[in-house]
Protein backbone atom coordinates (compact mmCIF):
# COMPACT_ATOMS: atom_id res chain seq x y z
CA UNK A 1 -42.06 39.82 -162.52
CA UNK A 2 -39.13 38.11 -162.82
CA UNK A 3 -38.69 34.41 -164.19
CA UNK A 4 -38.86 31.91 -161.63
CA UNK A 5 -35.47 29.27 -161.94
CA UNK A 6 -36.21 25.72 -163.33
CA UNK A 7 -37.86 23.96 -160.29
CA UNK A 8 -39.74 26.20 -157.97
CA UNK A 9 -38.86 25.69 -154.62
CA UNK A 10 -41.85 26.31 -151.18
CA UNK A 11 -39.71 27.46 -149.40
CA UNK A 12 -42.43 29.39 -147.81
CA UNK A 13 -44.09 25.70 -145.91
CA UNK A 14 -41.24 25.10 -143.73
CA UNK A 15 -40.08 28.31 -141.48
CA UNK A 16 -36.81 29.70 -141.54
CA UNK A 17 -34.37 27.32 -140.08
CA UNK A 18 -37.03 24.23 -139.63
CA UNK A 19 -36.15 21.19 -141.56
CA UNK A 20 -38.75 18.80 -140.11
CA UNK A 21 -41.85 18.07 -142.09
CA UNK A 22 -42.72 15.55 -139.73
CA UNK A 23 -42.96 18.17 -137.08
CA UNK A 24 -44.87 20.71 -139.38
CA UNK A 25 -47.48 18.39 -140.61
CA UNK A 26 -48.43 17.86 -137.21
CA UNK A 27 -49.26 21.55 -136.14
CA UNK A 28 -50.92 24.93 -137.86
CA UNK A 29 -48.31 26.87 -139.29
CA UNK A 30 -47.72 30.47 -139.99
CA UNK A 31 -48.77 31.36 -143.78
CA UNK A 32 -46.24 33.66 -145.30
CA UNK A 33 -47.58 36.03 -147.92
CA UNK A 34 -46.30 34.70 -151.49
CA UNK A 35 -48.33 35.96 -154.89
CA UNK A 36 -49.44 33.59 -157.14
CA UNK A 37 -46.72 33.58 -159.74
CA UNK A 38 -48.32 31.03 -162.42
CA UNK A 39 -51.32 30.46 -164.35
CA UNK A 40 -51.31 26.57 -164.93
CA UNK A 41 -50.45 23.86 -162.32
CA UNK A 42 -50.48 20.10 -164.54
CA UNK A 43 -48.75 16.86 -164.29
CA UNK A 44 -46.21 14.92 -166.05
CA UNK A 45 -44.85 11.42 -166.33
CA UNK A 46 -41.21 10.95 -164.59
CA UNK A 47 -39.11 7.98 -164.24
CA UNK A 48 -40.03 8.17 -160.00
CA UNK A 49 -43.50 8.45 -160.63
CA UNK A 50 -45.77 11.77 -161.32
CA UNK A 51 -44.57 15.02 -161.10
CA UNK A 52 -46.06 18.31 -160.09
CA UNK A 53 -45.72 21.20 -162.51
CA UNK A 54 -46.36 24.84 -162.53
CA UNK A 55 -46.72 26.47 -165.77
CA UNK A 56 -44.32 23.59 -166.99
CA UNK A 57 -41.84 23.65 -164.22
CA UNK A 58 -40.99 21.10 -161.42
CA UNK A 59 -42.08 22.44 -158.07
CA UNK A 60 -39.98 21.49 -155.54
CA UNK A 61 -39.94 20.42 -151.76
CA UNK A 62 -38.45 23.09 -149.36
CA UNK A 63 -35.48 20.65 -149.35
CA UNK A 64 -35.00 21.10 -153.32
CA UNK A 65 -36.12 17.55 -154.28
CA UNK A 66 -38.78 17.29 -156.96
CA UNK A 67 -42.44 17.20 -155.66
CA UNK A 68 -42.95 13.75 -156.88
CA UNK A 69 -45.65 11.23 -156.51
CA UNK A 70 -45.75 7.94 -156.87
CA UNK A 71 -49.06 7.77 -158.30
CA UNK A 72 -51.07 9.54 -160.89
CA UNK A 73 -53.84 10.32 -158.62
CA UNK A 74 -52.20 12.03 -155.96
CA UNK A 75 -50.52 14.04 -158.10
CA UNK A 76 -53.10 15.23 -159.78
CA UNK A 77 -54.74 15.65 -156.15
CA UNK A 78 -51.82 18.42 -155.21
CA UNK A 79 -51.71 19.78 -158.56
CA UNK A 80 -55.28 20.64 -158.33
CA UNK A 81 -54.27 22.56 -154.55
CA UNK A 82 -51.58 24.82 -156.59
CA UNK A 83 -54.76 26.07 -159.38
CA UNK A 84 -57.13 26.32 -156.52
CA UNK A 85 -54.75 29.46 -154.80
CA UNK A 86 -55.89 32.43 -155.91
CA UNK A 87 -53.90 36.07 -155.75
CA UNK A 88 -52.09 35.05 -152.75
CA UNK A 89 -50.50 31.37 -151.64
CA UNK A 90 -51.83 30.13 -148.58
CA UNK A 91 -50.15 26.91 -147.32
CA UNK A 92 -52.94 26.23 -145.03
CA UNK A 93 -55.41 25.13 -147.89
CA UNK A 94 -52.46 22.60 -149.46
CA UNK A 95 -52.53 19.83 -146.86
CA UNK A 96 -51.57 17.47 -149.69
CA UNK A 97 -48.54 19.21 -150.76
CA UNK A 98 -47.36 19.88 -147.04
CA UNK A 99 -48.03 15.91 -146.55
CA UNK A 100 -46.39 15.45 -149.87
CA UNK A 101 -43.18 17.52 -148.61
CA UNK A 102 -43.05 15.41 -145.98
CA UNK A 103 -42.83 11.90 -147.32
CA UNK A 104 -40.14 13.13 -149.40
CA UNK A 105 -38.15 15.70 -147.82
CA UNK A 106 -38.34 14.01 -144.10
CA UNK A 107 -39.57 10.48 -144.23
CA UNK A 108 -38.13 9.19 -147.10
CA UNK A 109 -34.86 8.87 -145.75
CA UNK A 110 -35.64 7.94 -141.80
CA UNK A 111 -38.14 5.19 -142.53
CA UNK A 112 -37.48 2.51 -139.84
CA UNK A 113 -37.43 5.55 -137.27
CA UNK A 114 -40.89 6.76 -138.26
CA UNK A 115 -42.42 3.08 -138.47
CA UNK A 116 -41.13 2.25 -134.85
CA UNK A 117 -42.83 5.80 -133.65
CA UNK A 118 -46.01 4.97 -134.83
CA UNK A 119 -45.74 1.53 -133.52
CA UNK A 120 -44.88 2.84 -129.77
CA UNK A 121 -48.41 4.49 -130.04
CA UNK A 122 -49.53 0.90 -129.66
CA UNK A 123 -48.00 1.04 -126.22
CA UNK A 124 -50.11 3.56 -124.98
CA UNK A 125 -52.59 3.46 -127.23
CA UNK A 126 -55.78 5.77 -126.61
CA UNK A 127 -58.71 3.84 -127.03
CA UNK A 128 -56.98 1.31 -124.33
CA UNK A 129 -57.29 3.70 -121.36
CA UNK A 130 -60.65 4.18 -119.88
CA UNK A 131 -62.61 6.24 -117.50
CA UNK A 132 -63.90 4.58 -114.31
CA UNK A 133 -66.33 7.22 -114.19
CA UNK A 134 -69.04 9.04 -114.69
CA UNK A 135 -71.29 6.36 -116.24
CA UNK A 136 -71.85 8.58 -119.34
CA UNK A 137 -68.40 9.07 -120.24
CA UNK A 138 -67.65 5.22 -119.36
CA UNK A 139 -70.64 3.97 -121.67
CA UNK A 140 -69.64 6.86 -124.30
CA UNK A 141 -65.88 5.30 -124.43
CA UNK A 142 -67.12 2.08 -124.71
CA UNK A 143 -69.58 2.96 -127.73
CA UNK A 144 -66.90 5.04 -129.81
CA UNK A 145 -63.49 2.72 -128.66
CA UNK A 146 -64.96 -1.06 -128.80
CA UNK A 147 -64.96 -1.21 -132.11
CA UNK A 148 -61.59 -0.12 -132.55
CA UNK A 149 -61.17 -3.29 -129.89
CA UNK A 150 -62.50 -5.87 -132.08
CA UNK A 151 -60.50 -4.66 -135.26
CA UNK A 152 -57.29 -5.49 -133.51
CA UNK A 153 -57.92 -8.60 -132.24
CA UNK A 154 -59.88 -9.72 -135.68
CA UNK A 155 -57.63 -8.42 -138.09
CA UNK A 156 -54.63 -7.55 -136.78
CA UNK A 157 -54.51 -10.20 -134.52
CA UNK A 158 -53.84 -8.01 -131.16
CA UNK A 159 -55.14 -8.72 -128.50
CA UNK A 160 -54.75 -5.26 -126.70
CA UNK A 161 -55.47 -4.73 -122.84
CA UNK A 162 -57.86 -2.31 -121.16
CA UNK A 163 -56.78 -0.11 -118.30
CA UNK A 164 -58.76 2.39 -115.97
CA UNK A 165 -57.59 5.78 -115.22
CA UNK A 166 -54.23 7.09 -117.17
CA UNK A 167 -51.39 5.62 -115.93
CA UNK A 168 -49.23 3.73 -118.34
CA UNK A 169 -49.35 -0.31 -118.53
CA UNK A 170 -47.46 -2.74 -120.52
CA UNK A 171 -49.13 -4.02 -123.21
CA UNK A 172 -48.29 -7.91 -124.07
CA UNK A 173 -45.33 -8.47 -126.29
CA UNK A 174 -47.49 -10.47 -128.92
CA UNK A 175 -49.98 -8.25 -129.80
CA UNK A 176 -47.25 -5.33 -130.16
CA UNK A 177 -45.57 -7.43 -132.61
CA UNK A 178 -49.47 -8.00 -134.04
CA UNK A 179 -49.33 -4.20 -134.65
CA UNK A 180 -45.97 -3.82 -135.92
CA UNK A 181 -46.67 -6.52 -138.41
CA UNK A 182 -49.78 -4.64 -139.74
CA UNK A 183 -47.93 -1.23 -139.85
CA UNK A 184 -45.37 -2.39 -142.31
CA UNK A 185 -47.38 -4.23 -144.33
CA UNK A 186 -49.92 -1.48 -144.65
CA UNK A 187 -46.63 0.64 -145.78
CA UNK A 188 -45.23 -1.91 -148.16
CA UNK A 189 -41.94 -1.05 -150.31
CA UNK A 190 -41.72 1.15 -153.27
CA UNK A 191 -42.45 4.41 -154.57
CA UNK A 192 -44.88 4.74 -152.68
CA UNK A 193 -44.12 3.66 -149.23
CA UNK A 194 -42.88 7.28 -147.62
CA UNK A 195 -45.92 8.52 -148.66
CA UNK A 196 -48.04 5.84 -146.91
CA UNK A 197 -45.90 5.93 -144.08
CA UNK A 198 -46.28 9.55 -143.84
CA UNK A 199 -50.12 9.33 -144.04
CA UNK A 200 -50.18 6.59 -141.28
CA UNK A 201 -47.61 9.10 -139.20
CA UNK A 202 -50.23 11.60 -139.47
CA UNK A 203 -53.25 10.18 -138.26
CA UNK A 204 -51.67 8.36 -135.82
CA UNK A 205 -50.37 11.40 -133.65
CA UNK A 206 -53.65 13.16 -134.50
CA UNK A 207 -55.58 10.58 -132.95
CA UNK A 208 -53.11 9.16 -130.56
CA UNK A 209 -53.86 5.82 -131.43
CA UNK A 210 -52.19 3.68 -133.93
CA UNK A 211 -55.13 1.01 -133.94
CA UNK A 212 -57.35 3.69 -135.07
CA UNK A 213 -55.06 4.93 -137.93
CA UNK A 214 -54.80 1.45 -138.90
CA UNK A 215 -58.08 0.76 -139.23
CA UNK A 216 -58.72 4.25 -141.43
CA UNK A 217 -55.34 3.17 -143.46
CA UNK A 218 -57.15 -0.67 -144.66
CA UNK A 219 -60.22 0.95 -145.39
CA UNK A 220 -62.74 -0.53 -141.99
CA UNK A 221 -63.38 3.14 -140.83
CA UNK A 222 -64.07 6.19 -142.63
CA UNK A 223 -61.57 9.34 -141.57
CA UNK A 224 -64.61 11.47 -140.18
CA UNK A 225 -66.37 8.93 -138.19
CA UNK A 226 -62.64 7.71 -136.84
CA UNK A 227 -61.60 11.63 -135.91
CA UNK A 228 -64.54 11.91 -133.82
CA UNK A 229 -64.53 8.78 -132.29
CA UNK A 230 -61.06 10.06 -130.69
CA UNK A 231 -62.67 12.99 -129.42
CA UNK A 232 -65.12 11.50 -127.15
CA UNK A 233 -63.68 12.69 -123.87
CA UNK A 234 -63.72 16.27 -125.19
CA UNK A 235 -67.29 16.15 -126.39
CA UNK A 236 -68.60 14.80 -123.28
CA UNK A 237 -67.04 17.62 -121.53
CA UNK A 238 -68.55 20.40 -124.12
CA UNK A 239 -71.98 18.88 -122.94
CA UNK A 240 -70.90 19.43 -119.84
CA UNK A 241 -69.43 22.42 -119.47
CA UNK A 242 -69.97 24.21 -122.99
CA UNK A 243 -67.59 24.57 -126.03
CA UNK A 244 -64.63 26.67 -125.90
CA UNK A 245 -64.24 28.68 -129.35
CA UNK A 246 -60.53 28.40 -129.35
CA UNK A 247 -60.09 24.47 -128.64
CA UNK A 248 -62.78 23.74 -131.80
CA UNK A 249 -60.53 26.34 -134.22
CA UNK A 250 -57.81 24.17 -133.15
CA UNK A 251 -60.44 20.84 -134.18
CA UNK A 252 -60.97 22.32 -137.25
CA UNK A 253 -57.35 22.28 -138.32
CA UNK A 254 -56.63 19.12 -137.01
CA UNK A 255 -59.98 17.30 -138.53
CA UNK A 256 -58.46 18.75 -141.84
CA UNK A 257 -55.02 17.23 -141.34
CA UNK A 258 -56.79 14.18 -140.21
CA UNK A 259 -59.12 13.96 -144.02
CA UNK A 260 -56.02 15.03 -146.18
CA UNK A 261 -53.99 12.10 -144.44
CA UNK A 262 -56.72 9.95 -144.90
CA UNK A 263 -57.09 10.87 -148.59
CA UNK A 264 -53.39 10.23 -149.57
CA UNK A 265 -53.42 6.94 -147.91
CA UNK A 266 -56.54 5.87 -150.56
CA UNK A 267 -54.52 7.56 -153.04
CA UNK A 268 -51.39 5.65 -152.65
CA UNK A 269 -53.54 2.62 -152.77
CA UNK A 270 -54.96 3.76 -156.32
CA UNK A 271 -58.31 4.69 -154.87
């Protein structure tokens, strides 16, 4: 086998041509077949943090920067993804790397664009728009999204409107700003700040609701018990109707995106 050059490159996370980590954290991707070519993934001191090494050699984003982290933890965390891959790489099973890639290689230098997406979330925010009926699914959305409710007017100070049916209504001007405020001081400066950002990015266009990834990013709501909360329209029509095999794969991959997010936001925060 021939030597690998000094920083290994993943090229195989992003697909030929696609320079948007953003885009690729967001959705299953295509594995491409690459053999394990180390034995030893660690982690090492740098000036910008913690890097990730394999068999003493940076490993780098699909952009060629230096997987980095800004803390110890989280390094160690995607390190531990890279000795868990066995005779064959398979992207899929490194959410923390791909999430990784992705503060660095495509948030890192558009911050201000990425905060103001996930504050528009707050615009249309899920847990805002309600059914009118049937009772079940009315008491159901009430159960899961009320909560959610009383979070943003008690600690982020937004006082968000409820609407029936789905057609988009301005929210008031105060409690947007309310939500904006929280969003950037959840991602602070730093280091560390593309990474949170990136986390926050995640779960907030899993869930489509910023208020929800909010309240998973300061610690009020654990990542499981948030994920399904988001999915109560969809589970009230599996009662209903049945499960469709298909649409639950596609849960699956999303509920893992949803964890690994949730994990490198405690991370970041030294947890």
């Amino acid at each position: 086998m021939k030597d690998k050059p000094e920083g290994l490159e993943q090229a195989f996370f992003v697909d030929e041509g696609e320079r948007d980590p953003l885009r690729l954290v967001a959705r299953e991707s295509r594995p491409k077949r690459l053999m394990r070519f180390y034995k030893q993934a660690t982690v090492a001191p740098v000036e910008a943090g913690f890097a990730v090494l394999l068999d003493g050699k940076l490993v780098r984003t699909p952009a060629k920067r230096p997987l980095v982290a800004p803390h110890e933890g989280l390094a160690q965390a995607i390190a531990a993804e890279w000795a868990a891959q066995e005779e064959f790489l398979n992207p899929l099973t490194m959410p923390l790397t791909k999430l990784g890639n992705s503060a660095i290689d495509g948030v890192a230098s558009q911050m201000a664009e990425v905060v103001q997406d996930v504050a528009k979330y707050a615009e249309s925010d899920l847990i805002c728009y309600r059914a009118g009926e049937p009772e079940g699914l009315v008491a159901a959305q009430s159960e899961a999204w009320d909560p959610f409710l009383r979070f943003a007017r008690e600690e982020l100070g937004a006082r968000l409107i409820l609407f029936e049916g789905v057609v988009f209504r301005p929210q008031p001007a105060e409690a947007l700003e309310a939500v904006a405020r929280a969003i950037g001081a959840f991602v602070g400066e730093g280091q560390g700040a593309p990474f949170r950002l990136a986390a926050l990015h995640t779960m907030t266009t899993l869930t489509g609701s910023c208020v929800v990834s909010l309240s998973v990013a300061q610690r009020k709501t654990e990542a499981e018990a948030a994920f399904s909360a988001t999915h109560v329209d969809e589970d009230y029509q599996m009662r209903l109707w049945g499960a469709d095999e298909e649409a639950l794969a596609r849960r699956a991959g999303r509920r893992r995106e949803m964890l690994s997010a949730a994990r490198m936001a405690l991370l970041c925060a030294g947890l």
